[in-house]
C-alpha atoms as a PDB file:
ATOM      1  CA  UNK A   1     -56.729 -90.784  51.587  1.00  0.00           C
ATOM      2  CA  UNK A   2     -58.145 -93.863  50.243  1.00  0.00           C
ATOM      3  CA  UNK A   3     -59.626 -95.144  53.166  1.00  0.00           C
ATOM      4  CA  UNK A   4     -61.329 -91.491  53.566  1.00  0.00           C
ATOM      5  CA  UNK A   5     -62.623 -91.650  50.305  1.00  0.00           C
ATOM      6  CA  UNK A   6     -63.904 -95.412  51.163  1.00  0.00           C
ATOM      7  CA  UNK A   7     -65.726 -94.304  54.188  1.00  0.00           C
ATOM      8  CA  UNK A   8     -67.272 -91.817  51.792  1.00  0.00           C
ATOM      9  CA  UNK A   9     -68.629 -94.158  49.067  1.00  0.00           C
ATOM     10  CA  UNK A  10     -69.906 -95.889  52.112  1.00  0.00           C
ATOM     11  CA  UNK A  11     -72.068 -93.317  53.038  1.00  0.00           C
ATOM     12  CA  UNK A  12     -72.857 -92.906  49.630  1.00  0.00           C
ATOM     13  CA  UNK A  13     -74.880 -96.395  49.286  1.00  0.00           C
ATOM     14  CA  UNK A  14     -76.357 -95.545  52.861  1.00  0.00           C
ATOM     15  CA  UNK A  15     -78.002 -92.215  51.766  1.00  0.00           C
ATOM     16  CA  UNK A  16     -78.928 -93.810  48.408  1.00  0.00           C
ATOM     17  CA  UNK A  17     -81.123 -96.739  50.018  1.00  0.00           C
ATOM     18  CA  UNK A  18     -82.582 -94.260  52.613  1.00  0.00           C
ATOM     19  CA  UNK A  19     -83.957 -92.454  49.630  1.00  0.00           C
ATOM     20  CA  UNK A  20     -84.713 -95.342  47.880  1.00  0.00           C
ATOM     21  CA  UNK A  21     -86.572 -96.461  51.108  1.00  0.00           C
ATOM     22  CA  UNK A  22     -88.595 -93.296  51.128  1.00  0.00           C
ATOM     23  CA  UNK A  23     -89.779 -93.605  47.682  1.00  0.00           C
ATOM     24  CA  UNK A  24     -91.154 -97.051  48.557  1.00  0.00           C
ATOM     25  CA  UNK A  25     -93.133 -95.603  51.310  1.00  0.00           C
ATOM     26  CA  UNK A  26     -94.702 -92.430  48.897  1.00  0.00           C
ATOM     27  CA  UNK A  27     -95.392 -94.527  46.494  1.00  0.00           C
ATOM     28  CA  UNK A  28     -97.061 -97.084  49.443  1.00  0.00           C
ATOM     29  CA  UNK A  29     -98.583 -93.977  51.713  1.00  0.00           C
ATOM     30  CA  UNK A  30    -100.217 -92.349  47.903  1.00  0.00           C
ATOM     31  CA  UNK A  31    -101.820 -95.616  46.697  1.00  0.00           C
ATOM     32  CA  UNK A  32    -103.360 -96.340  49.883  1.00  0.00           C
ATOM     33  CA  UNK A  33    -104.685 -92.635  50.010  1.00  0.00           C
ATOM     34  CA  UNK A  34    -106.432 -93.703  47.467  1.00  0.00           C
ATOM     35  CA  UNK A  35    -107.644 -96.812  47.440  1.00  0.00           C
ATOM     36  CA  UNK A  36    -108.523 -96.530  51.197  1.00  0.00           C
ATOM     37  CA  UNK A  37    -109.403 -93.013  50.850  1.00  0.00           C
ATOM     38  CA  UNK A  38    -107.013 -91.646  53.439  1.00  0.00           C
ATOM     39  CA  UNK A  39    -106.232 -88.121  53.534  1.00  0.00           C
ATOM     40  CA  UNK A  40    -103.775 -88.799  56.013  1.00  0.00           C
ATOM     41  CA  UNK A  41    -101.913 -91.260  54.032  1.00  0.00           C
ATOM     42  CA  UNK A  42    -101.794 -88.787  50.982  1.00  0.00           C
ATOM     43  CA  UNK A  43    -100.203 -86.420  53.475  1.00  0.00           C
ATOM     44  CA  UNK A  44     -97.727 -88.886  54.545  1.00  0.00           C
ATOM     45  CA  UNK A  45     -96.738 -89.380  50.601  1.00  0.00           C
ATOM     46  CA  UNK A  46     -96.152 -85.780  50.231  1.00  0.00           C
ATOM     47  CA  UNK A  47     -93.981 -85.179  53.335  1.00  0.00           C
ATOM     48  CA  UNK A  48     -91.779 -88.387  52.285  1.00  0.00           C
ATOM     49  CA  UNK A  49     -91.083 -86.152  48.736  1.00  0.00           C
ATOM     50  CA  UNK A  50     -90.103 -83.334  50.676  1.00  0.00           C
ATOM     51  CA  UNK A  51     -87.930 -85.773  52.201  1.00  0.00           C
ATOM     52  CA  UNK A  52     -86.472 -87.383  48.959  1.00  0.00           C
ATOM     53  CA  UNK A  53     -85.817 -83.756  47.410  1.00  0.00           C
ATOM     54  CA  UNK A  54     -83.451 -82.899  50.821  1.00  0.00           C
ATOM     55  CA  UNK A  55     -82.022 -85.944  49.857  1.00  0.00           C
ATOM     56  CA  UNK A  56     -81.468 -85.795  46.561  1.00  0.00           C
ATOM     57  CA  UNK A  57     -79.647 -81.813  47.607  1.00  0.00           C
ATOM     58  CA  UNK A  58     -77.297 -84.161  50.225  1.00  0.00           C
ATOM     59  CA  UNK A  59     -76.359 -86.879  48.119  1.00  0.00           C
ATOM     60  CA  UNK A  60     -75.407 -84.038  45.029  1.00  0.00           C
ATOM     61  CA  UNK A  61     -73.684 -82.860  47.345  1.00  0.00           C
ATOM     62  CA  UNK A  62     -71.551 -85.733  48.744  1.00  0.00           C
ATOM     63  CA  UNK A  63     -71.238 -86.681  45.117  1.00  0.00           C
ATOM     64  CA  UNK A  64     -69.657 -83.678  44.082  1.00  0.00           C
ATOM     65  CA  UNK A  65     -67.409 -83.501  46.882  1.00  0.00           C
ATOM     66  CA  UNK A  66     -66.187 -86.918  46.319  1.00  0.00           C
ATOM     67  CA  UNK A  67     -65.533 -85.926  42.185  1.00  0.00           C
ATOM     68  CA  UNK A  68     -63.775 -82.467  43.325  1.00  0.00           C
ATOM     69  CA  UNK A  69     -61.505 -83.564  46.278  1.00  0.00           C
ATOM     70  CA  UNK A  70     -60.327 -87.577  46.044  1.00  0.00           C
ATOM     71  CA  UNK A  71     -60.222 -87.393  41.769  1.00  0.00           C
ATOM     72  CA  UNK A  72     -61.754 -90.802  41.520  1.00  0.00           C
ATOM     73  CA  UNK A  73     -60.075 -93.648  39.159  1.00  0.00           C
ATOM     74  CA  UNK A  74     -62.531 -94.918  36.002  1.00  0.00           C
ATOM     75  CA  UNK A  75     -64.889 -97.217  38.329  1.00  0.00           C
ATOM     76  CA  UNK A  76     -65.145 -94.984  41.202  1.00  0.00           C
ATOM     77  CA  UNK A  77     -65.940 -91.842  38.563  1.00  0.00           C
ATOM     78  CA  UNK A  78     -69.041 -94.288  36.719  1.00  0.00           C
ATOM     79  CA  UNK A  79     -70.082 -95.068  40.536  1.00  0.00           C
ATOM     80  CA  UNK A  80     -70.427 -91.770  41.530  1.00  0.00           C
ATOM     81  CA  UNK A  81     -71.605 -90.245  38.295  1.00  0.00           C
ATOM     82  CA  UNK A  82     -74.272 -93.069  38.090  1.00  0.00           C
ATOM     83  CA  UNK A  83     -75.600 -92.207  41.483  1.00  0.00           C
ATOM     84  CA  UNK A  84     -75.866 -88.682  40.202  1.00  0.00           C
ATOM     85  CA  UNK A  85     -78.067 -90.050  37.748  1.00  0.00           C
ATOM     86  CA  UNK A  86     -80.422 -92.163  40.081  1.00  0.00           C
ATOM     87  CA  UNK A  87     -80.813 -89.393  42.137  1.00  0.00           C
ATOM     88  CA  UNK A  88     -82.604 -87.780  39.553  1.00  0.00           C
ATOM     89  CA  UNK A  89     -85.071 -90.749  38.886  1.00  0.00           C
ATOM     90  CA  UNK A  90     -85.871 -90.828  42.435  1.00  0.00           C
ATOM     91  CA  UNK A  91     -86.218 -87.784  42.778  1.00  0.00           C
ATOM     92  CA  UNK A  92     -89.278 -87.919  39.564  1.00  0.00           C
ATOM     93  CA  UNK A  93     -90.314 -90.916  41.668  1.00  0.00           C
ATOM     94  CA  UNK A  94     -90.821 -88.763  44.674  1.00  0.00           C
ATOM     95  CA  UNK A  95     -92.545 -86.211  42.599  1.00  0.00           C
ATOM     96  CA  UNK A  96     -94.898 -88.594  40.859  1.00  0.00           C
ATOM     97  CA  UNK A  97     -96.584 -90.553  44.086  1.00  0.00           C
ATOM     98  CA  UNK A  98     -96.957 -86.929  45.330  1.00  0.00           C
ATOM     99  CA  UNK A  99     -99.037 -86.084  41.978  1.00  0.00           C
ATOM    100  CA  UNK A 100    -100.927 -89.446  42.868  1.00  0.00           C
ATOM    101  CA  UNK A 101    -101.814 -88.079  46.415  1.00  0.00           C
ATOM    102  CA  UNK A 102    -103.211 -85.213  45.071  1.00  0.00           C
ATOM    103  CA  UNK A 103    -105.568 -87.093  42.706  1.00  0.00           C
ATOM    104  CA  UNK A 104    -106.661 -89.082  46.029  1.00  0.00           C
ATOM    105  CA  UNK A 105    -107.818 -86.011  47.559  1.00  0.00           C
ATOM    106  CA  UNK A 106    -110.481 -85.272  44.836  1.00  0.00           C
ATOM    107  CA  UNK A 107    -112.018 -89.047  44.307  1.00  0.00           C
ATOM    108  CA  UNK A 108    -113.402 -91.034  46.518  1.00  0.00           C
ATOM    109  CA  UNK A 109    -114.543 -94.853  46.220  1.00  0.00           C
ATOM    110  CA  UNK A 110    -112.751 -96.988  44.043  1.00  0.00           C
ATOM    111  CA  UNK A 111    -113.641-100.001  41.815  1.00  0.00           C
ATOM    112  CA  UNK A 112    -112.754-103.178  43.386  1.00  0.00           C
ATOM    113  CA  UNK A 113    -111.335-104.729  40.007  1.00  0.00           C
ATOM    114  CA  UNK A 114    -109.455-101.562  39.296  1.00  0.00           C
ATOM    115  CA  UNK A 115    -108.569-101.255  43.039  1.00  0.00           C
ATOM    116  CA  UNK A 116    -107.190-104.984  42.642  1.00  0.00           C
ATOM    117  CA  UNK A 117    -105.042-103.699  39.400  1.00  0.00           C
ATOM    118  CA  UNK A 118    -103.356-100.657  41.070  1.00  0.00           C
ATOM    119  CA  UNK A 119    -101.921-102.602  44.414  1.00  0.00           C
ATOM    120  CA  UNK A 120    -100.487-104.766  42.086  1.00  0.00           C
ATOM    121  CA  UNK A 121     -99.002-101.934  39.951  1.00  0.00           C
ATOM    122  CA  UNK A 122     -97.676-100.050  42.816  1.00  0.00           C
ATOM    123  CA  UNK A 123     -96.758-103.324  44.433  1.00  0.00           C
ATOM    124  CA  UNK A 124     -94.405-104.227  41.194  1.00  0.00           C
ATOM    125  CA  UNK A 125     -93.346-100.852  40.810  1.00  0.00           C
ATOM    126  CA  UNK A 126     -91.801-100.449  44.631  1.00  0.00           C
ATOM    127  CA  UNK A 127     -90.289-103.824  43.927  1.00  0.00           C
ATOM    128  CA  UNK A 128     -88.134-102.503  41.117  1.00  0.00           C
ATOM    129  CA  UNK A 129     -87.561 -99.003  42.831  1.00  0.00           C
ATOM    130  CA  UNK A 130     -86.055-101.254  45.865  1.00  0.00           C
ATOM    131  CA  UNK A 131     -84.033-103.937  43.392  1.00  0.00           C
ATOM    132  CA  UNK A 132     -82.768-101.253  41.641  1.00  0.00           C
ATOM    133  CA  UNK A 133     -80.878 -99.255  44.533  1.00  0.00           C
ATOM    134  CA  UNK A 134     -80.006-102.519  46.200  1.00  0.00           C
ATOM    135  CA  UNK A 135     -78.276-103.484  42.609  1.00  0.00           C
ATOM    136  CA  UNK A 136     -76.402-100.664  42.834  1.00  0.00           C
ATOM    137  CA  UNK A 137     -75.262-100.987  46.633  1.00  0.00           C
ATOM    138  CA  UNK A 138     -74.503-104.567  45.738  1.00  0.00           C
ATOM    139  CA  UNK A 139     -73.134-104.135  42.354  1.00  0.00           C
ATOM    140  CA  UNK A 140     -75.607-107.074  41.337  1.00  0.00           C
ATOM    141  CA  UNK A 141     -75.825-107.211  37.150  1.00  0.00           C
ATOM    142  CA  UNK A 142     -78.520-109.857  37.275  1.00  0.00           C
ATOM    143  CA  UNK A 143     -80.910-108.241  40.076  1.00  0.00           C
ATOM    144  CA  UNK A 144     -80.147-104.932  37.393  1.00  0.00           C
ATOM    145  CA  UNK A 145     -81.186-107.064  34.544  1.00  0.00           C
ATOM    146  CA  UNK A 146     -84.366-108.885  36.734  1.00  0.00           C
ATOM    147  CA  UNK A 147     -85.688-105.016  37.442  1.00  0.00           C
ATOM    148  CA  UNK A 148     -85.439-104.194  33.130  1.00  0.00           C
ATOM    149  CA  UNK A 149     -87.196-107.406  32.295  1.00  0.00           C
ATOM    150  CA  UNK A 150     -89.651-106.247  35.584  1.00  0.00           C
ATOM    151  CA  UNK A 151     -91.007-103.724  33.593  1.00  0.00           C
ATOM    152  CA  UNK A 152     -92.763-105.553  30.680  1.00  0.00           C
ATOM    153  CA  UNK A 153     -95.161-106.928  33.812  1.00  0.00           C
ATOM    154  CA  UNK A 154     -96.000-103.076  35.018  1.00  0.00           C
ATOM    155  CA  UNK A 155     -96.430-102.007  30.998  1.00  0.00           C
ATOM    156  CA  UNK A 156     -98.921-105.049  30.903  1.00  0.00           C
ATOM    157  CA  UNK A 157    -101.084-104.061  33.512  1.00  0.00           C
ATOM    158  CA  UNK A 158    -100.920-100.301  32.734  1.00  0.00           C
ATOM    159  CA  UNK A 159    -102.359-102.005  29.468  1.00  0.00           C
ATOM    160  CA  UNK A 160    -105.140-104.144  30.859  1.00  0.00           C
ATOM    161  CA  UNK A 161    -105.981-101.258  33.568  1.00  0.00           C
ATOM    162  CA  UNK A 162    -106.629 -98.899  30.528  1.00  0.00           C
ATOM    163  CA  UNK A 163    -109.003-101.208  29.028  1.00  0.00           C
ATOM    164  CA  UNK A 164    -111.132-101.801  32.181  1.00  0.00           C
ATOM    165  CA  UNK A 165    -111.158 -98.121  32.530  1.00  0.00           C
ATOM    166  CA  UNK A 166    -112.333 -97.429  28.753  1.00  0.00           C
ATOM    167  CA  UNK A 167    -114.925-100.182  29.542  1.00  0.00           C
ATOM    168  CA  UNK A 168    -116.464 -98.414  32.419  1.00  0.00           C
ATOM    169  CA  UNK A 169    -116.516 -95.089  30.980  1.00  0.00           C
ATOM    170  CA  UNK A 170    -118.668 -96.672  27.934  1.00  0.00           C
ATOM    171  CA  UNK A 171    -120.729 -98.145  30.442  1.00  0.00           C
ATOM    172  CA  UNK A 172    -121.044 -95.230  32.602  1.00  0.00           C
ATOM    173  CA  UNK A 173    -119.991 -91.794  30.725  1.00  0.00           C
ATOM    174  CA  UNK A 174    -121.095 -89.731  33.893  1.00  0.00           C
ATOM    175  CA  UNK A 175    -118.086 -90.964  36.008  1.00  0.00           C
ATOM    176  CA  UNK A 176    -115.509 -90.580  32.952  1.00  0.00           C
ATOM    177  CA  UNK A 177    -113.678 -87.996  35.244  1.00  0.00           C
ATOM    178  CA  UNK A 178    -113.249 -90.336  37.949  1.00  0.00           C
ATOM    179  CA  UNK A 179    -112.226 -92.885  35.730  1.00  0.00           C
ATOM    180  CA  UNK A 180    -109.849 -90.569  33.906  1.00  0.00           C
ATOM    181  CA  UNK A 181    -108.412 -89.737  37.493  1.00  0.00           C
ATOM    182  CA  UNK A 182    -107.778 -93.400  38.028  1.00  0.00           C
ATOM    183  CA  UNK A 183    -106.207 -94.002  34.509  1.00  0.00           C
ATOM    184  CA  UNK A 184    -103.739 -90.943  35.412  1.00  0.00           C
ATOM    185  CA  UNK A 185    -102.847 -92.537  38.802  1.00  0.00           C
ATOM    186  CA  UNK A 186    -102.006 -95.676  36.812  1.00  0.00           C
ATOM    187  CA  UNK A 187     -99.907 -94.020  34.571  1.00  0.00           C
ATOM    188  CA  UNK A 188     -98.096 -92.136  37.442  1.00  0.00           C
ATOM    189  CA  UNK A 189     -97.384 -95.794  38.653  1.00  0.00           C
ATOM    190  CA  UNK A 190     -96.086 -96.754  34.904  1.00  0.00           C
ATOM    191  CA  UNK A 191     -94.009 -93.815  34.748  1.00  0.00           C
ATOM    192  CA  UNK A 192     -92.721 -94.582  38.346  1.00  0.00           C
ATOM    193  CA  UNK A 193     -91.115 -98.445  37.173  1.00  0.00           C
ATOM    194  CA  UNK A 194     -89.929 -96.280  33.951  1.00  0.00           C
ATOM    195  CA  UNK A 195     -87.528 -94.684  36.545  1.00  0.00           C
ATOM    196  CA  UNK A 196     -86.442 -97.963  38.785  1.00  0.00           C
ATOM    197  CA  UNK A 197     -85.453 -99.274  34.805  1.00  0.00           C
ATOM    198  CA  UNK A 198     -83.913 -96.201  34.116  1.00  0.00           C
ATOM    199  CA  UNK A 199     -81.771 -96.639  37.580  1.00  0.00           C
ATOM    200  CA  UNK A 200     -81.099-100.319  36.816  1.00  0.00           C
ATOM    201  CA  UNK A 201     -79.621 -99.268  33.816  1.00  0.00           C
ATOM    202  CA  UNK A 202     -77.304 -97.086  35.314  1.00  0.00           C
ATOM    203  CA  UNK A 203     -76.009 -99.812  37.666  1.00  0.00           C
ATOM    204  CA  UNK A 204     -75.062-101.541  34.514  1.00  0.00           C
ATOM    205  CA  UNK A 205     -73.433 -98.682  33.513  1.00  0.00           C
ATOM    206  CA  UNK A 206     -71.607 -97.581  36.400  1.00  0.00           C
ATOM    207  CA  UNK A 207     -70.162-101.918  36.960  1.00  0.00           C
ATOM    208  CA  UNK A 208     -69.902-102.183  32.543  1.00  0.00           C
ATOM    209  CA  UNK A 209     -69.011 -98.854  31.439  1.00  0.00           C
ATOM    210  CA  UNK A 210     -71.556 -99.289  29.019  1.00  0.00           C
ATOM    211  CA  UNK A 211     -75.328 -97.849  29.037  1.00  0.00           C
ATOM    212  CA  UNK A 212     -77.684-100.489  27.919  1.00  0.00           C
ATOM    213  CA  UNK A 213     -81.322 -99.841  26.769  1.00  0.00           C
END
């Protein structure tokens, strides 16, 4: 029975980094339909969150299969109810770099400065969405703790991307709409490392027993 259930939590961790793998590549596939203007790419970013939604339906499902049929001991019942959890996030993850591909199909060009700020977002951002699952696969407390403190850096350039934005819409109040768009896609990306935390913090739950904010 054990070794059932084993084989189980196995595919478990699996499923979780093959949705954690398709949120990197939404988030990747949006950012680059807009900064490259690629309609394609934006299409690619909302297929992948049709993909993570399936997901997130199979994994409930395994979850809640593994809570009603093996009655899991304390660790295994924090591991499986924590994964219910970060299937949520990614799910919102999902979900957001979909709402960023639909901003990228209504601007077009892209300041290079800003341009420069938003890789780096979305490059941070995928970081932590990637550290967090693989802290949970790899019950790994101090890759958890790296992706909390990871977030300061993405609330920091949210910061200094607002600025720059309120700067050119002074300069230039007949493109505040575009610029607006742009702000929005960089708090999409803000919101998005808000999850990978929230997901880190579950993997300290589910190895502590304790949630930490």
């Amino acid at each position: 029975m054990r070794n059932h259930f084993d084989q189980q939590l196995s595919k478990l961790h699996e499923d979780l980094i093959i949705m954690g793998n398709l949120c990197e590549t939404a988030i990747s596939a949006a950012v680059d339909a807009v900064t490259k203007g690629d309609g394609e790419m934006a299409r690619r970013a909302m297929e992948d969150d049709s993909k993570i939604d399936e997901m997130e339906r199979s994994i409930e499902h395994l979850c809640l299969k593994l809570l009603l049929q093996q009655q899991p001991v304390a660790r295994d019942l924090r591991t499986i109810s924590s994964a219910l959890k970060m299937i949520s996030d990614m799910e919102r993850i999902g979900d957001q770099a979909t709402d960023i591909a639909e901003i990228a199909q209504f601007i077009q060009g892209m300041h290079e400065q800003t341009n420069a700020t938003l890789h780096t977002m979305a490059s941070a951002a995928t970081s932590m969405v990637r550290e967090a699952v693989d802290s949970f696969v790899r019950r790994d407390m101090e890759l958890a703790r790296k992706v909390i403190a990871d977030d300061d850096l993405v609330d920091s350039l949210f910061t200094d991307t607002k600025e720059q934005l309120i700067g050119f819409i002074a300069q230039d109040p007949s493109k505040g709409e575009y610029y607006l768009d742009l702000l929005m896609i960089a708090k999409y990306l803000e919101r998005i490392a808000d999850h990978a935390t929230n997901i880190a913090e579950w993997v300290m739950f589910s190895i502590t027993g304790r949630h930490e904010n």
